[in-house]
C-alpha atoms as a PDB file:
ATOM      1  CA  UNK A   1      -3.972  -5.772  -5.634  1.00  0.00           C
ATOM      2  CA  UNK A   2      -4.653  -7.104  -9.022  1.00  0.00           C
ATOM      3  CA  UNK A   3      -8.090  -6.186 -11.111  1.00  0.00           C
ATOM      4  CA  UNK A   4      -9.226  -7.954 -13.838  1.00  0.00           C
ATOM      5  CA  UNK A   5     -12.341  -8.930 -15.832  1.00  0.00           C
ATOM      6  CA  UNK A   6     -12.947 -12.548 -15.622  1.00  0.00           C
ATOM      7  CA  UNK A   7     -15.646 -14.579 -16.688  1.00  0.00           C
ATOM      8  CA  UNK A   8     -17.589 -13.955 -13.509  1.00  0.00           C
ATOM      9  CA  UNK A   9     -17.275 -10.017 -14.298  1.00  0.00           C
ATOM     10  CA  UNK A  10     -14.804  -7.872 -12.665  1.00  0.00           C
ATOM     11  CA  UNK A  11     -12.314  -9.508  -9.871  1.00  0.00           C
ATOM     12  CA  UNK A  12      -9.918  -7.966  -7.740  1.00  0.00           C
ATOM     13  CA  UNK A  13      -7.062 -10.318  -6.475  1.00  0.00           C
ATOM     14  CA  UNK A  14      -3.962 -10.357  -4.155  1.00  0.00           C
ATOM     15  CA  UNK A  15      -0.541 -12.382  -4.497  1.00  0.00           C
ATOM     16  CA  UNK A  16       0.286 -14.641  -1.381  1.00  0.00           C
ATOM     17  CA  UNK A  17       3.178 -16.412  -0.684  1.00  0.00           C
ATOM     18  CA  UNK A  18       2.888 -19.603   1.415  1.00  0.00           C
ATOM     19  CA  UNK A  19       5.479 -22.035   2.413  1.00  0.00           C
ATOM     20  CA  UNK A  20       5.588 -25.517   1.130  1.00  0.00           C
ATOM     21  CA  UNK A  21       4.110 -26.993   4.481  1.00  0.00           C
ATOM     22  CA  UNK A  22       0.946 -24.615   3.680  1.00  0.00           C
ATOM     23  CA  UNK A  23       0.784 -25.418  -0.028  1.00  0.00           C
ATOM     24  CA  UNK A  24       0.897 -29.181   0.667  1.00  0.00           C
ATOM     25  CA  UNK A  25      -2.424 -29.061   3.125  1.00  0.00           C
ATOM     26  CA  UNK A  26      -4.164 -26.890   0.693  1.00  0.00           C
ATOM     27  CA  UNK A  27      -3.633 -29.242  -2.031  1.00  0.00           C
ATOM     28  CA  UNK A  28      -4.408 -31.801  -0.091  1.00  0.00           C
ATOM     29  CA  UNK A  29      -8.002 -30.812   0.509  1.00  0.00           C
ATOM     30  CA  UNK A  30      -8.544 -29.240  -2.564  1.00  0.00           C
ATOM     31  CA  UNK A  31     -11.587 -30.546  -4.830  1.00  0.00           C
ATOM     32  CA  UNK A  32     -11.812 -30.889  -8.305  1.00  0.00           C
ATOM     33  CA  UNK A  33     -12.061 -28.350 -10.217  1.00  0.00           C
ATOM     34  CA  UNK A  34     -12.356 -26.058  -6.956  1.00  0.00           C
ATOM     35  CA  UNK A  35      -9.870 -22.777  -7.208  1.00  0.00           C
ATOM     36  CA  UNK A  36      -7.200 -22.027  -3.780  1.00  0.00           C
ATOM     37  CA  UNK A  37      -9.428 -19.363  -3.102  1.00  0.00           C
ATOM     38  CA  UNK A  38     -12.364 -21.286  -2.811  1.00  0.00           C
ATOM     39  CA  UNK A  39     -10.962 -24.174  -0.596  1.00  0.00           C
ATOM     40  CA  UNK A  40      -9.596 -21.316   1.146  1.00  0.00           C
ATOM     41  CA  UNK A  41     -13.636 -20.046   1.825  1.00  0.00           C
ATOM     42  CA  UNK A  42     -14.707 -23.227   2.543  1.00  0.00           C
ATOM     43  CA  UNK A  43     -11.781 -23.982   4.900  1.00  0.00           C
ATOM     44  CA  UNK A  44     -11.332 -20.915   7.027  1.00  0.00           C
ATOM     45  CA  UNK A  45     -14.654 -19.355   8.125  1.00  0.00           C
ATOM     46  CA  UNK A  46     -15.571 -16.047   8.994  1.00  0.00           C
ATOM     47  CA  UNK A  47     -14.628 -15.037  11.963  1.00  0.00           C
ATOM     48  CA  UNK A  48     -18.601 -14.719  13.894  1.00  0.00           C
ATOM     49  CA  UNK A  49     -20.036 -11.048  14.015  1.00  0.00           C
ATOM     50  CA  UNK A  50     -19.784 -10.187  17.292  1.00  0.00           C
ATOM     51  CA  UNK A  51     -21.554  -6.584  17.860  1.00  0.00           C
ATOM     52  CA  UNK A  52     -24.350  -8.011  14.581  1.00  0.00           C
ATOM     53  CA  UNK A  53     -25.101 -10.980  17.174  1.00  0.00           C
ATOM     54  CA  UNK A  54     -25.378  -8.422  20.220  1.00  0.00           C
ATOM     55  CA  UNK A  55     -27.772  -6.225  18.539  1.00  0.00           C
ATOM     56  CA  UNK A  56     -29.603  -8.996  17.311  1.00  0.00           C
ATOM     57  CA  UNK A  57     -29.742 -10.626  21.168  1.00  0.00           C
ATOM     58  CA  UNK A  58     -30.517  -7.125  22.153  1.00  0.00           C
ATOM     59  CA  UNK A  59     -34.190  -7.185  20.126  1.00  0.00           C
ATOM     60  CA  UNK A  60     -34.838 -10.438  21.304  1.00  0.00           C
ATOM     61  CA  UNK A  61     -34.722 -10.420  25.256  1.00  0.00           C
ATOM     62  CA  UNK A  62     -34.858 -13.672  26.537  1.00  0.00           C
ATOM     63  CA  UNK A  63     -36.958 -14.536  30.053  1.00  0.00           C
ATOM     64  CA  UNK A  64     -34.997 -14.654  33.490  1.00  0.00           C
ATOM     65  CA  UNK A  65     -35.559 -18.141  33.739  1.00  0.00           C
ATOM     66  CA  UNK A  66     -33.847 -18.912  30.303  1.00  0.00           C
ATOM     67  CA  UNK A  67     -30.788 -16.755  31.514  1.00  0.00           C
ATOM     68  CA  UNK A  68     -30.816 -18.647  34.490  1.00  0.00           C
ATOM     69  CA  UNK A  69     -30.951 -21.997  33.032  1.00  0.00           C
ATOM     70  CA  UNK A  70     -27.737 -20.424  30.770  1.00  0.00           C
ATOM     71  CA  UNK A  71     -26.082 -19.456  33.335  1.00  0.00           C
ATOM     72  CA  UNK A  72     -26.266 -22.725  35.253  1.00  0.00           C
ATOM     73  CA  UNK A  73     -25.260 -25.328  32.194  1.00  0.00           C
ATOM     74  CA  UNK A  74     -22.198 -22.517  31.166  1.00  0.00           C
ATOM     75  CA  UNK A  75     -21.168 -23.122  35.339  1.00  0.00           C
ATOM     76  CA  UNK A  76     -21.308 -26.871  34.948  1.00  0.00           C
ATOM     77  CA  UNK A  77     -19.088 -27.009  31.448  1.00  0.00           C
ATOM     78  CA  UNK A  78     -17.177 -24.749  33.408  1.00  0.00           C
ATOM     79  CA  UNK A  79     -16.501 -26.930  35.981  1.00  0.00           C
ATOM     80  CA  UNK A  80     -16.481 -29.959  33.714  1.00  0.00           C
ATOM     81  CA  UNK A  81     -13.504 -28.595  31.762  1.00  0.00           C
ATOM     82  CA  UNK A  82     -11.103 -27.423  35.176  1.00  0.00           C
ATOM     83  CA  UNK A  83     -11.603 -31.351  36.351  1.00  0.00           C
ATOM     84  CA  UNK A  84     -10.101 -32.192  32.970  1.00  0.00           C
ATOM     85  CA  UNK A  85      -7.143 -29.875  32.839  1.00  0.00           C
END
């Protein structure tokens, strides 16, 4: 890892090394003026906060009949995706 002062004040960076194949897509939906790194944020996104989202959930019961009504539309995609595979 790399450290440096940069005109946004101090930056730590790391050296990848990507195959052509990955270059080439990154280029290819690169903006102007926009750095790897950021089409690389705006690409990729953060993978979701699983235990933040529980906790959260966990404040904020919701009523049996809402969990029911969950529960019943997660049963139909369910059985909406099988038929299709």
């Amino acid at each position: 890892m790399y450290v440096h002062i940069g005109k946004d004040g101090v930056v730590a960076t790391k050296t990848i090394t990507i195959d052509v194949e990955a270059y080439d897509r990154l280029k290819a939906v690169q903006k102007e003026d926009e750095s790897f790194s950021q089409v690389i944020k705006r690409v990729v996104r953060k993978p979701p906060d699983v235990r933040g989202f529980l906790k959260r959930i966990e404040k904020q019961p919701i009523s049996e009949e809402a969990a029911a009504a969950i529960g019943s539309h997660v049963k139909r995609r369910r059985r909406a995706s099988d038929r299709r595979r």
